[in-house]
N, C-alpha and C. Protein backbone atom coordinates (compact mmCIF):
# COMPACT_ATOMS: atom_id res chain seq x y z
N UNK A 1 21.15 15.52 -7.88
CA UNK A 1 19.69 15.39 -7.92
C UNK A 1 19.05 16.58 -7.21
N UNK A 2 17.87 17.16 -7.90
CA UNK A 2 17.54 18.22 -7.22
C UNK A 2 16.43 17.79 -6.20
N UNK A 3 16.49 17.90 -4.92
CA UNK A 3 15.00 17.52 -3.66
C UNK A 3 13.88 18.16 -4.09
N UNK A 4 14.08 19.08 -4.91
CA UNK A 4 12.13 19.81 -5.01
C UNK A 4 12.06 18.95 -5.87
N UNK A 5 12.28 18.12 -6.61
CA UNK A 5 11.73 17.07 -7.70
C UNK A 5 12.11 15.87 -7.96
N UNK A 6 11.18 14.64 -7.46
CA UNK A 6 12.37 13.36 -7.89
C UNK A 6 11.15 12.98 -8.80
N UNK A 7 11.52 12.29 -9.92
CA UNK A 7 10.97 11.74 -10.97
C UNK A 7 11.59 10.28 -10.80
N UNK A 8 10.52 9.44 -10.51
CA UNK A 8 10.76 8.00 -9.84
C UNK A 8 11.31 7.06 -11.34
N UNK A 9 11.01 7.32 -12.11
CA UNK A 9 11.46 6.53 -13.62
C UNK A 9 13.13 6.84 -13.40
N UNK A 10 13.09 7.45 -12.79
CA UNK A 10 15.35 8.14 -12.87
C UNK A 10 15.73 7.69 -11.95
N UNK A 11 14.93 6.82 -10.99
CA UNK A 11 15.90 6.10 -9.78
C UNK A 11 15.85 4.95 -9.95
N UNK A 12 16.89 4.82 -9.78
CA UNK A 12 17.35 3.17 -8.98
C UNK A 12 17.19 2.52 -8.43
N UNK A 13 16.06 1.34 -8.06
CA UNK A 13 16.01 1.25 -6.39
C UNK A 13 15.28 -0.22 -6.41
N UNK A 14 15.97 -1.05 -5.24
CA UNK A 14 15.74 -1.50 -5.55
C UNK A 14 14.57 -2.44 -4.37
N UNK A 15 13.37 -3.54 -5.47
CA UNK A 15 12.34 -3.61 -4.89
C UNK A 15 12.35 -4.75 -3.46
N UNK A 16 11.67 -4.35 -2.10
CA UNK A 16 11.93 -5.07 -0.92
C UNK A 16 10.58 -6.12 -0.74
N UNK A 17 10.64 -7.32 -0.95
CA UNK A 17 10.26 -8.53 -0.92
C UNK A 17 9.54 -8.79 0.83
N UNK A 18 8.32 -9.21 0.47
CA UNK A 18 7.82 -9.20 1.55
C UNK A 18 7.66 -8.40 2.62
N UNK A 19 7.75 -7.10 2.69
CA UNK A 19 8.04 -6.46 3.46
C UNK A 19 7.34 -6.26 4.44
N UNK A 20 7.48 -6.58 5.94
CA UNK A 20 6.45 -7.25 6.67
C UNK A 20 5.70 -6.10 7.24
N UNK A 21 4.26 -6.13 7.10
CA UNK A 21 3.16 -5.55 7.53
C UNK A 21 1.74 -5.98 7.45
N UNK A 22 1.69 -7.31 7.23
CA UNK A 22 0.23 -8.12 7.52
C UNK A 22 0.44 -8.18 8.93
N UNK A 23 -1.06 -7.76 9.59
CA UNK A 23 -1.42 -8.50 10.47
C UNK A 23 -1.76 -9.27 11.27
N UNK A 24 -2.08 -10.41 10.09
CA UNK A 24 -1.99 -11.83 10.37
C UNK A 24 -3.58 -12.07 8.97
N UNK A 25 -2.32 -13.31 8.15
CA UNK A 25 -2.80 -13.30 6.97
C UNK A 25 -4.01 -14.70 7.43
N UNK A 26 -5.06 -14.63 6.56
CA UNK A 26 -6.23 -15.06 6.46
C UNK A 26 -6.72 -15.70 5.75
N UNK A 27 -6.21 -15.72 4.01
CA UNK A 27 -6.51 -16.67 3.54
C UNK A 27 -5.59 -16.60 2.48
N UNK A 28 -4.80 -17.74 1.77
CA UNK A 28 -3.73 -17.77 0.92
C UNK A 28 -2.50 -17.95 1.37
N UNK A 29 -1.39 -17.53 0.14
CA UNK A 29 0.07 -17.23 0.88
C UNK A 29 0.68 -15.95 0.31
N UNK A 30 -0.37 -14.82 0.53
CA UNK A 30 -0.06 -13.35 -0.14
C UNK A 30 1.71 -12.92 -0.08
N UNK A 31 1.93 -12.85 -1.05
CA UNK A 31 3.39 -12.12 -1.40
C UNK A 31 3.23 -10.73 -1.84
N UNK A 32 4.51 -9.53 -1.18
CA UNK A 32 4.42 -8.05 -1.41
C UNK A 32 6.03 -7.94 -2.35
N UNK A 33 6.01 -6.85 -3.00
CA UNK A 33 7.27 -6.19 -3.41
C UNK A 33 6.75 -4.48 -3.37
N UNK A 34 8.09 -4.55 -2.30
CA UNK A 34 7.24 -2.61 -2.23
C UNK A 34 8.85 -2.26 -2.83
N UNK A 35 8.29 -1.26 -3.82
CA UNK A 35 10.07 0.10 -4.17
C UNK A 35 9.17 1.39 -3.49
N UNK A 36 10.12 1.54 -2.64
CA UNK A 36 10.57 2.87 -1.68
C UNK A 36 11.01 3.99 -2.93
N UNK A 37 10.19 4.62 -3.99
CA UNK A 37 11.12 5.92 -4.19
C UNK A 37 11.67 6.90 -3.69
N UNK A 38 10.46 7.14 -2.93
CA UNK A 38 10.74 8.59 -1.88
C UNK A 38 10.97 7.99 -0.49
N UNK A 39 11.75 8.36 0.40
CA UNK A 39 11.43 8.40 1.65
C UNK A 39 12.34 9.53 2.40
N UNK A 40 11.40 10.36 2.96
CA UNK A 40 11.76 11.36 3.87
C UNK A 40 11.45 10.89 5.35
N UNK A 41 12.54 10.13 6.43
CA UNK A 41 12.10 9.99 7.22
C UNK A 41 11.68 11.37 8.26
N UNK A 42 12.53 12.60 8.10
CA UNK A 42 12.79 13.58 8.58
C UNK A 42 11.23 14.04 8.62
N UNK A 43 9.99 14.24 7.50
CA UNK A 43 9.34 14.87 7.02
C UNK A 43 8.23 13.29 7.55
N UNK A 44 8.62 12.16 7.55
CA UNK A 44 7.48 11.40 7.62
C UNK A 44 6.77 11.07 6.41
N UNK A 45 7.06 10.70 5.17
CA UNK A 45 6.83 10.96 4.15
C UNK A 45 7.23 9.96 3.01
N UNK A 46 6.40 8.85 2.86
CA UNK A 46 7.22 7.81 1.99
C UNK A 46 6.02 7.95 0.90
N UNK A 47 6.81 7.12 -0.14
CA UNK A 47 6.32 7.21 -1.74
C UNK A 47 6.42 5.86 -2.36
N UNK A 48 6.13 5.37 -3.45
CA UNK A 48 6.78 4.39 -4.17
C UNK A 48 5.24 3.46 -4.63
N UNK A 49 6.01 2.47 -5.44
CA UNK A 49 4.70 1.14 -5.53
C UNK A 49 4.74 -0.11 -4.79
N UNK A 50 3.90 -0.60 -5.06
CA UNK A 50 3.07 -1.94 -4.41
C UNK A 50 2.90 -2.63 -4.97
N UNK A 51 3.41 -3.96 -5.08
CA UNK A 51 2.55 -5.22 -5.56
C UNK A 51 2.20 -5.97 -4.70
N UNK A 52 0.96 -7.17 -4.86
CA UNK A 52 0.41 -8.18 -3.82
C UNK A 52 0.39 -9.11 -4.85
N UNK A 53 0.43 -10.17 -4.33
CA UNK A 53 -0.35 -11.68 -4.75
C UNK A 53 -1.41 -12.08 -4.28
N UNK A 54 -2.47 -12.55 -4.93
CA UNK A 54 -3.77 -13.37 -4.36
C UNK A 54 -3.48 -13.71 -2.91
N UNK A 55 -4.41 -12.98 -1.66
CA UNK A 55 -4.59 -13.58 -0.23
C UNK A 55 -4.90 -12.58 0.29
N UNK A 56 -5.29 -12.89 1.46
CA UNK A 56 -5.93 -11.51 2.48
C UNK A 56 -5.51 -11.61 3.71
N UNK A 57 -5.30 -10.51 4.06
CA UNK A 57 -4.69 -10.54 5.41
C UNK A 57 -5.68 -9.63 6.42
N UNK A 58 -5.39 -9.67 8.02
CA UNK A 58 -6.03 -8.51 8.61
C UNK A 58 -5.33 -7.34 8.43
N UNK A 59 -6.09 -6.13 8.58
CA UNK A 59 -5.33 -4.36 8.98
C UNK A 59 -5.66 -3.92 10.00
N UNK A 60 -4.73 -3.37 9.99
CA UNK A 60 -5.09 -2.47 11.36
C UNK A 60 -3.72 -1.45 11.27
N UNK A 61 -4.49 -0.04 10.68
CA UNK A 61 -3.72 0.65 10.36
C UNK A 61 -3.51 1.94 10.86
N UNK A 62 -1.85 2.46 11.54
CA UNK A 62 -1.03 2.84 11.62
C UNK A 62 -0.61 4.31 11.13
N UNK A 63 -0.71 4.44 9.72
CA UNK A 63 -0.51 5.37 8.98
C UNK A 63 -1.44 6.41 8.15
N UNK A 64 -1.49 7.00 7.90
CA UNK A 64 -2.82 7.76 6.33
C UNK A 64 -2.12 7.34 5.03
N UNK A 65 -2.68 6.80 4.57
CA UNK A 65 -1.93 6.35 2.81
C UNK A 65 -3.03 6.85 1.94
N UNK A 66 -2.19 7.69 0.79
CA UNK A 66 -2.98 7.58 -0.61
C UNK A 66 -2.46 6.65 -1.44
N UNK A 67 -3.44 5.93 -2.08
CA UNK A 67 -3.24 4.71 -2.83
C UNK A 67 -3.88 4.94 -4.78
N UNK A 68 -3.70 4.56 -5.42
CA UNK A 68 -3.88 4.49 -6.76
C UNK A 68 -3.53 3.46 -7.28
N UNK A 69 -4.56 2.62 -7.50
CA UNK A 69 -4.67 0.85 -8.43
C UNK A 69 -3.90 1.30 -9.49
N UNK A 70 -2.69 0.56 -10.21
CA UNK A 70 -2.62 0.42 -11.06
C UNK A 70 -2.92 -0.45 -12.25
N UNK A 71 -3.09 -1.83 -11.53
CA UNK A 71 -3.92 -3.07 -12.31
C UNK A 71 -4.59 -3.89 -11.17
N UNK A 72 -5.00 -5.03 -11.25
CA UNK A 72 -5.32 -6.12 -10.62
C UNK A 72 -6.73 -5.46 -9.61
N UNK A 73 -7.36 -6.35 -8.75
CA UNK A 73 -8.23 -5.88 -7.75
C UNK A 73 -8.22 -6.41 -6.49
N UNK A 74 -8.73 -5.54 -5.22
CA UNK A 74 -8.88 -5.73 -4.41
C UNK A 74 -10.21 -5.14 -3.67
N UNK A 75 -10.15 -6.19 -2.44
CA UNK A 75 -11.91 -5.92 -1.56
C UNK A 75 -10.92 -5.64 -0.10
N UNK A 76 -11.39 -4.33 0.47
CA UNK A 76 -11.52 -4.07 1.76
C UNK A 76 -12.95 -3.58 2.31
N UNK A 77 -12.83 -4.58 3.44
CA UNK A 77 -13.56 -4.77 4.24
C UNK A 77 -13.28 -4.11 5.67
N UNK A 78 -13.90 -2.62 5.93
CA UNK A 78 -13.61 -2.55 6.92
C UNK A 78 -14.79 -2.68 8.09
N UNK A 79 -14.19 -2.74 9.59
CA UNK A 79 -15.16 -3.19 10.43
C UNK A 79 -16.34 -2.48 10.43
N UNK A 80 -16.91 -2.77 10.44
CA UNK A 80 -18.30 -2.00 10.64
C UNK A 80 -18.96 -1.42 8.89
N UNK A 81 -18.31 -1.79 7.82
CA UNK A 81 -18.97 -0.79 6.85
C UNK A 81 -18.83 -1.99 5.91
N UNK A 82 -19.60 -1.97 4.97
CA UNK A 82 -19.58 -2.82 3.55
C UNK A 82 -17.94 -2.84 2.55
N UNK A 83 -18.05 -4.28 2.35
CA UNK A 83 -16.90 -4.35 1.23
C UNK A 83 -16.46 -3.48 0.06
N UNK A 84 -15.46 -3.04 0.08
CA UNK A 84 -15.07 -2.34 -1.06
C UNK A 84 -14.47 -2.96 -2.02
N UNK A 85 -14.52 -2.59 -3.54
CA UNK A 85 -13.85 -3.62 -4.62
C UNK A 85 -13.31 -1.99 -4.96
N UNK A 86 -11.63 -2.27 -5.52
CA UNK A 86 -10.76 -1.47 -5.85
C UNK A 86 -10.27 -1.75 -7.00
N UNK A 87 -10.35 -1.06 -7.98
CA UNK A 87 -9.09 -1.71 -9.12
C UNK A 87 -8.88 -0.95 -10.03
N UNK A 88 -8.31 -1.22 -10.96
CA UNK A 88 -7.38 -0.41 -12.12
C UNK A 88 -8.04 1.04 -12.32
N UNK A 89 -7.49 2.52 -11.75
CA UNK A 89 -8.11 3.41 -12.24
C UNK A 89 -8.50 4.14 -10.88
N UNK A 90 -9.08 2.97 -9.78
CA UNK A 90 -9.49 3.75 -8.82
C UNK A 90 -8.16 4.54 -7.61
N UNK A 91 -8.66 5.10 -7.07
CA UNK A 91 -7.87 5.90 -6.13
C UNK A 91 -8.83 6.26 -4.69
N UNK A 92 -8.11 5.76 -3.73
CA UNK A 92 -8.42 5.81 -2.40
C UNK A 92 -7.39 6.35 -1.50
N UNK A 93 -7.95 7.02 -0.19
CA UNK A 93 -7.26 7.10 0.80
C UNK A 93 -7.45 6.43 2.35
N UNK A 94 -6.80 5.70 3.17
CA UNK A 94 -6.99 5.14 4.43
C UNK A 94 -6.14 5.40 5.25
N UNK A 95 -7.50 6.20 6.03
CA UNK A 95 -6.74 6.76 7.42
C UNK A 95 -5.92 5.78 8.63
N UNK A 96 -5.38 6.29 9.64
CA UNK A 96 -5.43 5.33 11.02
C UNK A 96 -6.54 5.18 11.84
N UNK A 97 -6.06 4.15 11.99
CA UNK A 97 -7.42 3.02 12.40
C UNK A 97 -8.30 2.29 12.38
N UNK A 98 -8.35 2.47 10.90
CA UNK A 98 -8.86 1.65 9.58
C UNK A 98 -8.14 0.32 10.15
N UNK A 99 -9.22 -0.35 10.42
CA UNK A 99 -9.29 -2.46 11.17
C UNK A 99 -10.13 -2.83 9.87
N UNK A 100 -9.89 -3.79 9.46
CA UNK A 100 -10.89 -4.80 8.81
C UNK A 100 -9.69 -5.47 8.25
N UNK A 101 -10.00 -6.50 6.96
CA UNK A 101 -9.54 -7.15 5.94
C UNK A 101 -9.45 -6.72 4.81
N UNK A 102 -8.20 -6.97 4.20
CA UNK A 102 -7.51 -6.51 3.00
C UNK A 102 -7.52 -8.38 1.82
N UNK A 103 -8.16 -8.01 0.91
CA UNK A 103 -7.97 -9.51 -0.05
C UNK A 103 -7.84 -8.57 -1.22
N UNK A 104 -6.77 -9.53 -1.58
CA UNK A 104 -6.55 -9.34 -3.22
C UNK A 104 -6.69 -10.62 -3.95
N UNK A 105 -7.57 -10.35 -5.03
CA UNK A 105 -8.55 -10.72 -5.37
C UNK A 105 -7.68 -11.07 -6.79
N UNK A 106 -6.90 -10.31 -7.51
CA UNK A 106 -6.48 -10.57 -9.17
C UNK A 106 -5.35 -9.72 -8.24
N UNK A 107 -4.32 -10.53 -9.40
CA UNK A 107 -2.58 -10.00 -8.58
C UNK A 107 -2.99 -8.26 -8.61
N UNK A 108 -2.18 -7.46 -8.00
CA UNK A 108 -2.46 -5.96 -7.96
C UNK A 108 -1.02 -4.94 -7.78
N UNK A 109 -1.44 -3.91 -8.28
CA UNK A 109 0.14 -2.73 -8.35
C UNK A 109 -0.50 -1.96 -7.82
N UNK A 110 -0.04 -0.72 -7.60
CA UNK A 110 -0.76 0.65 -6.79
C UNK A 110 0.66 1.20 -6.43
N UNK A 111 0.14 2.68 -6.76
CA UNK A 111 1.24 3.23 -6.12
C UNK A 111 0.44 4.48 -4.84
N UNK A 112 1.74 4.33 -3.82
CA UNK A 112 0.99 4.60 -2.61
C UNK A 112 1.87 6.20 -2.42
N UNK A 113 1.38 7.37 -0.83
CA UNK A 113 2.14 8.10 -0.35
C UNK A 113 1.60 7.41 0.96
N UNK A 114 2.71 7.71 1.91
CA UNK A 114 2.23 7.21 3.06
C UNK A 114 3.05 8.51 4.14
N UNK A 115 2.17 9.07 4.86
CA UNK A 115 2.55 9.89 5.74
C UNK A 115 2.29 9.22 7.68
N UNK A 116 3.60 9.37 7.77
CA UNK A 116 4.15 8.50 8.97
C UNK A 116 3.25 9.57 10.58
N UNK A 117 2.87 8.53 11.55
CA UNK A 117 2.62 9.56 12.26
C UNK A 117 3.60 10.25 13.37
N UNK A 118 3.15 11.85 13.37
CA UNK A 118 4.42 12.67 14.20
C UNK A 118 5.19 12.02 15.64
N UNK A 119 6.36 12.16 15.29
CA UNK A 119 6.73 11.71 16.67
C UNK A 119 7.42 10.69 16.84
């Protein structure tokens, strides 16, 4: 496999169930499946998709992620600023420290990068 290029359709991999990072869920019984394509821990540097099930949890976030809906929708709410509705098409990024509430609203996919912080 060559490292300057992974083309995620050619891997293998397989998807991790629940993978814990709610902050403490809020309303529902939200279920995740994240596939890890990329991960460079060396570089700080993960890749892959996302699914949720209907529920919302708190955030309070950790990382910078770029995100891209692939279906379904979601509302974040962060502290201090008006609700956001997300879905099929849109593309966002959330920095650290980004607090509020995360609801998914219609089941949802997205595929994310997430850059780890240094250190």
């Amino acid at each position: 496999m060559n490292k300057q290029l992974t083309v995620f359709r050619e891997l293998s991999v397989e998807p991790l169930r629940d993978l814990p990072f709610f902050e403490a869920v809020v309303e529902g019984d939200p279920h995740t499946l994240t596939t890890k394509h990329y991960h460079d821990e060396q570089q700080g540097r993960i890749s892959g998709e996302w699914e949720a099930s209907v529920g919302a949890w708190r955030i309070d976030y950790k990382v910078w992620e770029f995100c891209h809906v692939l279906s379904g929708c979601c509302i974040i709410e962060l502290e201090g600023c008006s609700p956001v509705r997300l879905s099929a098409g849109d593309t966002f990024i959330i920095e650290p420290g980004a607090k509020g509430k995360w609801t998914v609203v219609e089941d949802m996919k997205k595929n994310f990068v997430i850059l780890l912080p240094a250190g």
